[in-house]
N, C-alpha and C. Protein backbone atom coordinates (compact mmCIF):
# COMPACT_ATOMS: atom_id res chain seq x y z
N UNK A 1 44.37 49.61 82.60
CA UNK A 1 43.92 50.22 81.36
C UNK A 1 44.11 51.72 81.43
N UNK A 2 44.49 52.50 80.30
CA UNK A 2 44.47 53.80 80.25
C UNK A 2 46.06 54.23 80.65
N UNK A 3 47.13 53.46 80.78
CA UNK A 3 48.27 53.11 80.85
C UNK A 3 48.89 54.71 82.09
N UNK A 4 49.17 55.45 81.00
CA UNK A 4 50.22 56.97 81.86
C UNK A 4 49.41 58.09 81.97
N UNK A 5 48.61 57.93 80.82
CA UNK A 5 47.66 59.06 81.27
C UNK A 5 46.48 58.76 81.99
N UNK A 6 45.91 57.49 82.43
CA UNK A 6 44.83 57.38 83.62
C UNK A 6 45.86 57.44 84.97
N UNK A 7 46.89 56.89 84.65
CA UNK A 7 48.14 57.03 86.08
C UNK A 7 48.17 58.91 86.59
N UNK A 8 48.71 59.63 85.69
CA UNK A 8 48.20 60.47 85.94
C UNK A 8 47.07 61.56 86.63
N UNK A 9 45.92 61.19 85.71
CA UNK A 9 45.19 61.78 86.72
C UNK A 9 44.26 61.17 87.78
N UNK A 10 44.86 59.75 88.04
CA UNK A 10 44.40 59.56 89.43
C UNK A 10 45.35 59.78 90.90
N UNK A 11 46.92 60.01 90.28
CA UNK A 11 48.03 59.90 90.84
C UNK A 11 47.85 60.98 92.27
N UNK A 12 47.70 61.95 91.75
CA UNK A 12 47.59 63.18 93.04
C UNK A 12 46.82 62.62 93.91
N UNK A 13 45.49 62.12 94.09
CA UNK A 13 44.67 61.70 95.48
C UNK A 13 45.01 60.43 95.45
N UNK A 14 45.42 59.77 95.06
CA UNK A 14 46.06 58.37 95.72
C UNK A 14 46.96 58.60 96.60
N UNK A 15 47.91 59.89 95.91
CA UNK A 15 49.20 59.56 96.64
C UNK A 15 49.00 60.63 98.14
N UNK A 16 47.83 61.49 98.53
CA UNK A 16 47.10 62.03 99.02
C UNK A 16 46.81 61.30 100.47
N UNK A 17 46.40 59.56 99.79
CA UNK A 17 45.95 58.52 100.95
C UNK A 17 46.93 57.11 101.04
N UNK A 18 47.89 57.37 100.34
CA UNK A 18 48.44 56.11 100.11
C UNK A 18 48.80 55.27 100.75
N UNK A 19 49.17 56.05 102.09
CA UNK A 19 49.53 55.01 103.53
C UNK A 19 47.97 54.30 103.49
N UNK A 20 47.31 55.21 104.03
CA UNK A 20 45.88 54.63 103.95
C UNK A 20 45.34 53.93 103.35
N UNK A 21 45.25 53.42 102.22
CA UNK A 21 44.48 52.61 100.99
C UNK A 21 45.78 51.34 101.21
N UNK A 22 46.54 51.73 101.24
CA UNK A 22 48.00 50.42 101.23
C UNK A 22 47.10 49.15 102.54
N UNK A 23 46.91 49.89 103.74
CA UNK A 23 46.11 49.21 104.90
C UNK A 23 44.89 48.37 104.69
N UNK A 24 44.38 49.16 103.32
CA UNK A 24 42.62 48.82 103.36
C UNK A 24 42.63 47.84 103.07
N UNK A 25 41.80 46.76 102.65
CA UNK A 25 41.45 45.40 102.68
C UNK A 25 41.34 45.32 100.44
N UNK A 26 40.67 46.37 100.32
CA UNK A 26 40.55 46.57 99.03
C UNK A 26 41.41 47.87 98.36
N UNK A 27 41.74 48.89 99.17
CA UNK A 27 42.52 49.47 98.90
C UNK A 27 44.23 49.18 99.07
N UNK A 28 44.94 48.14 99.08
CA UNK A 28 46.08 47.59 98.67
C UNK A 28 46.58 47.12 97.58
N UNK A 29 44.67 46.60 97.00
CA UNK A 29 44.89 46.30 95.95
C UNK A 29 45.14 47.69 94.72
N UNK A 30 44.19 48.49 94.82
CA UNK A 30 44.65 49.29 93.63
C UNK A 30 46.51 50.04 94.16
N UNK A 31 46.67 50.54 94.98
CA UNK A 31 48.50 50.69 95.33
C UNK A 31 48.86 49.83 94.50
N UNK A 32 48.77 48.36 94.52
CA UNK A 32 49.94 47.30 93.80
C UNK A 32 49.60 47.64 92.83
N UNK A 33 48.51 47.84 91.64
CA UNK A 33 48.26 48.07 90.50
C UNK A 33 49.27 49.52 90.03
N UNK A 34 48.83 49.94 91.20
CA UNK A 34 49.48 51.38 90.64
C UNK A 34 51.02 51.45 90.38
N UNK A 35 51.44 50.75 91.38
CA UNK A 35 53.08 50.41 91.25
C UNK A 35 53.57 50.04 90.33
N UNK A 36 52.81 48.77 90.06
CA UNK A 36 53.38 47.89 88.73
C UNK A 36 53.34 49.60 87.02
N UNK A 37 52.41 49.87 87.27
CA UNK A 37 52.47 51.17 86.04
C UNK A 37 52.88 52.35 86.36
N UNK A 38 53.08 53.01 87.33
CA UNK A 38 53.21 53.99 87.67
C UNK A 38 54.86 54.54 87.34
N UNK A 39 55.23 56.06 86.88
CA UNK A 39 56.62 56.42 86.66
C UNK A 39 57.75 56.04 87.89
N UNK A 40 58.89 56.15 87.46
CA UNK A 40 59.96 55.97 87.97
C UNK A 40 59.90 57.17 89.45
N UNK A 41 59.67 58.35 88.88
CA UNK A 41 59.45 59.31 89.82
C UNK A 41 58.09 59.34 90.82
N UNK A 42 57.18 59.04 90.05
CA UNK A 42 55.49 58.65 90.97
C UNK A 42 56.11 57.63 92.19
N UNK A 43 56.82 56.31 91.45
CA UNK A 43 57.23 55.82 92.75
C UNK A 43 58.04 55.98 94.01
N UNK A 44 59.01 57.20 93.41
CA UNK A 44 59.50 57.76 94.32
C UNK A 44 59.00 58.56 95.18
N UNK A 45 58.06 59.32 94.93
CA UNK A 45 57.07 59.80 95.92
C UNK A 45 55.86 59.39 96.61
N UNK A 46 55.64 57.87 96.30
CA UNK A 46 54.78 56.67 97.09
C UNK A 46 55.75 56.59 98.20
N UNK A 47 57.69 56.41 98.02
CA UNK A 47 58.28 56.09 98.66
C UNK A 47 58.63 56.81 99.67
N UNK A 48 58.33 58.21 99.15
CA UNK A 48 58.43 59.36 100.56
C UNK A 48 57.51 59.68 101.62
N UNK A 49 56.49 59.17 100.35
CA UNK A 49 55.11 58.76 102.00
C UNK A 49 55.25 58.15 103.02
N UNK A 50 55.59 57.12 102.28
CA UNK A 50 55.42 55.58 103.44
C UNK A 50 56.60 56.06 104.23
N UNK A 51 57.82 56.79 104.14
CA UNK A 51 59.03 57.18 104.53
C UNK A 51 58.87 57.91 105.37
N UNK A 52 57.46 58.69 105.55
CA UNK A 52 57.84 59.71 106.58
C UNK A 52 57.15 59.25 108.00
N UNK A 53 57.65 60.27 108.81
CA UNK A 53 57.68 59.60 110.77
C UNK A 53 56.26 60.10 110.94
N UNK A 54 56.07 59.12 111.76
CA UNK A 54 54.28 59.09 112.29
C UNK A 54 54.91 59.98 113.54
N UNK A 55 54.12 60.87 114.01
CA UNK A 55 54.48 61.97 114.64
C UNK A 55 54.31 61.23 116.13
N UNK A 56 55.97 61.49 117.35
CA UNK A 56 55.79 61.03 118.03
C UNK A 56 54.91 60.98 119.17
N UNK A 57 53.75 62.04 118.78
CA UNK A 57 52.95 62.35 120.57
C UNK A 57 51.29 62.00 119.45
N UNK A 58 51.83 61.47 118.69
CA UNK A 58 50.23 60.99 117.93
C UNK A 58 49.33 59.87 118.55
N UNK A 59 47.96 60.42 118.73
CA UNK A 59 47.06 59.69 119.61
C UNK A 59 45.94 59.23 118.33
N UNK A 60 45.16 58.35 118.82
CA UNK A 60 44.17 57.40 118.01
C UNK A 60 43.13 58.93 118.34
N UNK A 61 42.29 59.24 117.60
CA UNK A 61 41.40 60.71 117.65
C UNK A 61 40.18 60.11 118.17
N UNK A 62 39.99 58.84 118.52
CA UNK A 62 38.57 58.06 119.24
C UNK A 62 39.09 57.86 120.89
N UNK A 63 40.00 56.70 120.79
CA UNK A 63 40.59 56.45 122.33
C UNK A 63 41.35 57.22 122.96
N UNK A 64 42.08 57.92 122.01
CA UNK A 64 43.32 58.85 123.06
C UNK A 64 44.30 58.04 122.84
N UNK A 65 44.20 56.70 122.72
CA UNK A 65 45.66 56.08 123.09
C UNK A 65 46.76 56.47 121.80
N UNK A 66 48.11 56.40 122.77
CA UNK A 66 49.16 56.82 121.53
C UNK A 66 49.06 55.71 120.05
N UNK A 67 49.06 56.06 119.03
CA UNK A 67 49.47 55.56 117.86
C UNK A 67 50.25 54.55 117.73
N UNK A 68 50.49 52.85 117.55
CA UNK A 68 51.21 52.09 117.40
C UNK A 68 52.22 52.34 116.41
N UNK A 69 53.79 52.62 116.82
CA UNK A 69 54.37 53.05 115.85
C UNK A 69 54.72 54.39 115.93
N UNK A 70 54.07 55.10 116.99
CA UNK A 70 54.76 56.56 117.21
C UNK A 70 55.90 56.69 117.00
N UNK A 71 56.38 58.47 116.34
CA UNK A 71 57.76 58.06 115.84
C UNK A 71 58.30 57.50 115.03
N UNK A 72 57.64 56.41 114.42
CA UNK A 72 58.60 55.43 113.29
C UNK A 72 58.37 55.78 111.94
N UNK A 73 59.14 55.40 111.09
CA UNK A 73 58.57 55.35 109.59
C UNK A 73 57.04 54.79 109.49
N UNK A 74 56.07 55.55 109.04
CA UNK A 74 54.96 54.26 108.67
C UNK A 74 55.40 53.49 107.87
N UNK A 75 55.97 53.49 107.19
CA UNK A 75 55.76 52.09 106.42
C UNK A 75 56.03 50.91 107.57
N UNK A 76 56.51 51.26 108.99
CA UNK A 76 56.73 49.97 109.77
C UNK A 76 55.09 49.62 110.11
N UNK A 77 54.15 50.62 110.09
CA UNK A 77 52.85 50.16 110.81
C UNK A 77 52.07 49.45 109.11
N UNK A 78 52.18 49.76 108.05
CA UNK A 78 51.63 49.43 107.07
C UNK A 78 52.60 47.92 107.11
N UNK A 79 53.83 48.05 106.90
CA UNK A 79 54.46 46.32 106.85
C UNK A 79 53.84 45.49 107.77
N UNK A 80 53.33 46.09 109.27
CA UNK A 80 52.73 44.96 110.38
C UNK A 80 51.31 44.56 110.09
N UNK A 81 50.79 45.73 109.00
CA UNK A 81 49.51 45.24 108.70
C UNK A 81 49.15 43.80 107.93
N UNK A 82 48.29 42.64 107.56
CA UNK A 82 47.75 41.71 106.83
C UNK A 82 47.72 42.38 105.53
N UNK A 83 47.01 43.22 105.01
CA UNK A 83 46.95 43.97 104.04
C UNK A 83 48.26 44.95 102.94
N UNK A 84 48.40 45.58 104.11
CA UNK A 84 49.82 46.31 103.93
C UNK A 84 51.14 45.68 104.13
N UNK A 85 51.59 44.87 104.33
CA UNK A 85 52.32 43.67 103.91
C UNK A 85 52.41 43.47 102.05
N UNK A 86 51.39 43.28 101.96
CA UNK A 86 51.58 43.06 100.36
C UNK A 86 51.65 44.14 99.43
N UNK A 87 51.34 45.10 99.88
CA UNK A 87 51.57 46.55 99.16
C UNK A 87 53.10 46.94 99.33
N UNK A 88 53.59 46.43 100.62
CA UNK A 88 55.02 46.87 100.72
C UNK A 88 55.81 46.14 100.01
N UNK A 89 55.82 44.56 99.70
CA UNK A 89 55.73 43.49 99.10
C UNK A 89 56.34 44.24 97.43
N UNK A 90 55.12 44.99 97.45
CA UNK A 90 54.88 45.21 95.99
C UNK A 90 55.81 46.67 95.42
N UNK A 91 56.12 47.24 96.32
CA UNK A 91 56.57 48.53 96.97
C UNK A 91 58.36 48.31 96.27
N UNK A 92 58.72 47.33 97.17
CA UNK A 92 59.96 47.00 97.44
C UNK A 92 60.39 45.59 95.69
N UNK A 93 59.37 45.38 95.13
CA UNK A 93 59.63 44.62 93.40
C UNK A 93 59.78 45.50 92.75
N UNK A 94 58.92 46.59 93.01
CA UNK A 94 59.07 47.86 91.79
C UNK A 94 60.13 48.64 91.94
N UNK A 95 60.99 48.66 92.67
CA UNK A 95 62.21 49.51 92.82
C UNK A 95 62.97 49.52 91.85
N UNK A 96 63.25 50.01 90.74
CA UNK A 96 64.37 49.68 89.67
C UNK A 96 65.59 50.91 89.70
N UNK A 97 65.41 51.40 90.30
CA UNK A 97 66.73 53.00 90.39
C UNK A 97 67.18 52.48 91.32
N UNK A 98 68.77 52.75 91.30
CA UNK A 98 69.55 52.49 92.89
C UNK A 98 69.21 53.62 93.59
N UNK A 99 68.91 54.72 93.14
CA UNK A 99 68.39 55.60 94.33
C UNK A 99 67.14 55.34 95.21
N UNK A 100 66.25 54.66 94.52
CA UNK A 100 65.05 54.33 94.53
C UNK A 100 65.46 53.24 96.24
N UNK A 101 66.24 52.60 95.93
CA UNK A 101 67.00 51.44 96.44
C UNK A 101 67.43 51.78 97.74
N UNK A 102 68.33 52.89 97.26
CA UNK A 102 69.26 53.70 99.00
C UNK A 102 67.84 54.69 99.53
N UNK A 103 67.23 55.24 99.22
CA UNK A 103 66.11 55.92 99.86
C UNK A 103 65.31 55.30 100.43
N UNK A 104 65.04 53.84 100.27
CA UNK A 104 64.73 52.75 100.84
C UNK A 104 65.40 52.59 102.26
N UNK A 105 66.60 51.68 101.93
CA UNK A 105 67.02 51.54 102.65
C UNK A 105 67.86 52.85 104.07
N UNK A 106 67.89 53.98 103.32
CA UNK A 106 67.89 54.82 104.51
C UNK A 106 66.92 54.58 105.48
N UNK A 107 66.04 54.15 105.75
CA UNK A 107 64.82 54.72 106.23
C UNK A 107 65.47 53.74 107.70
């Protein structure tokens, strides 16, 4: 509800946490919502999130231990997730630009 202009101004702090909420148990769900409405360009910058490298000397800030996925695109640690699986799912339907497409598949 509230179609481009509620997309709007919730768009900036979503896209703020988006790896994050994609993971959550309840936060995957609003991502897929958002996808399905969200601009051609909004999705392209969901897509640069999930696109960018989890930094390779990144440690868990509780255990110390390195980060599963150091180095990689997150979207590989959000795809291994239960949750994030279906956001990527949802990620990869909404693609309608061939750029949208090759920026993808660069990764």
């Amino acid at each position: 509800e509230g179609g481009p202009a509620a997309v709007a101004v919730i768009f900036p702090e979503i896209l703020a946490a988006v790896v994050e909420l994609m993971v959550d148990p309840f936060g995957n769900y609003l991502v897929q919502k958002l996808l399905e409405t969200c601009s051609d360009e909004q999705r392209v910058q969901i897509l640069q999130a999930v696109l960018e490298r989890t930094p390779a000397d990144e440690r868990d800030p509780v255990t110390k231990a390195p980060v599963p996925g150091a180095g990689l695109p997150k979207v590989v640690r959000v795809a291994l997730n239960t949750h994030g699986t279906r956001a990527v799912q949802k990620l990869v339907e909404t693609l309608r630009l061939p750029e949208q497409g090759a920026l993808a598949t660069a990764a």
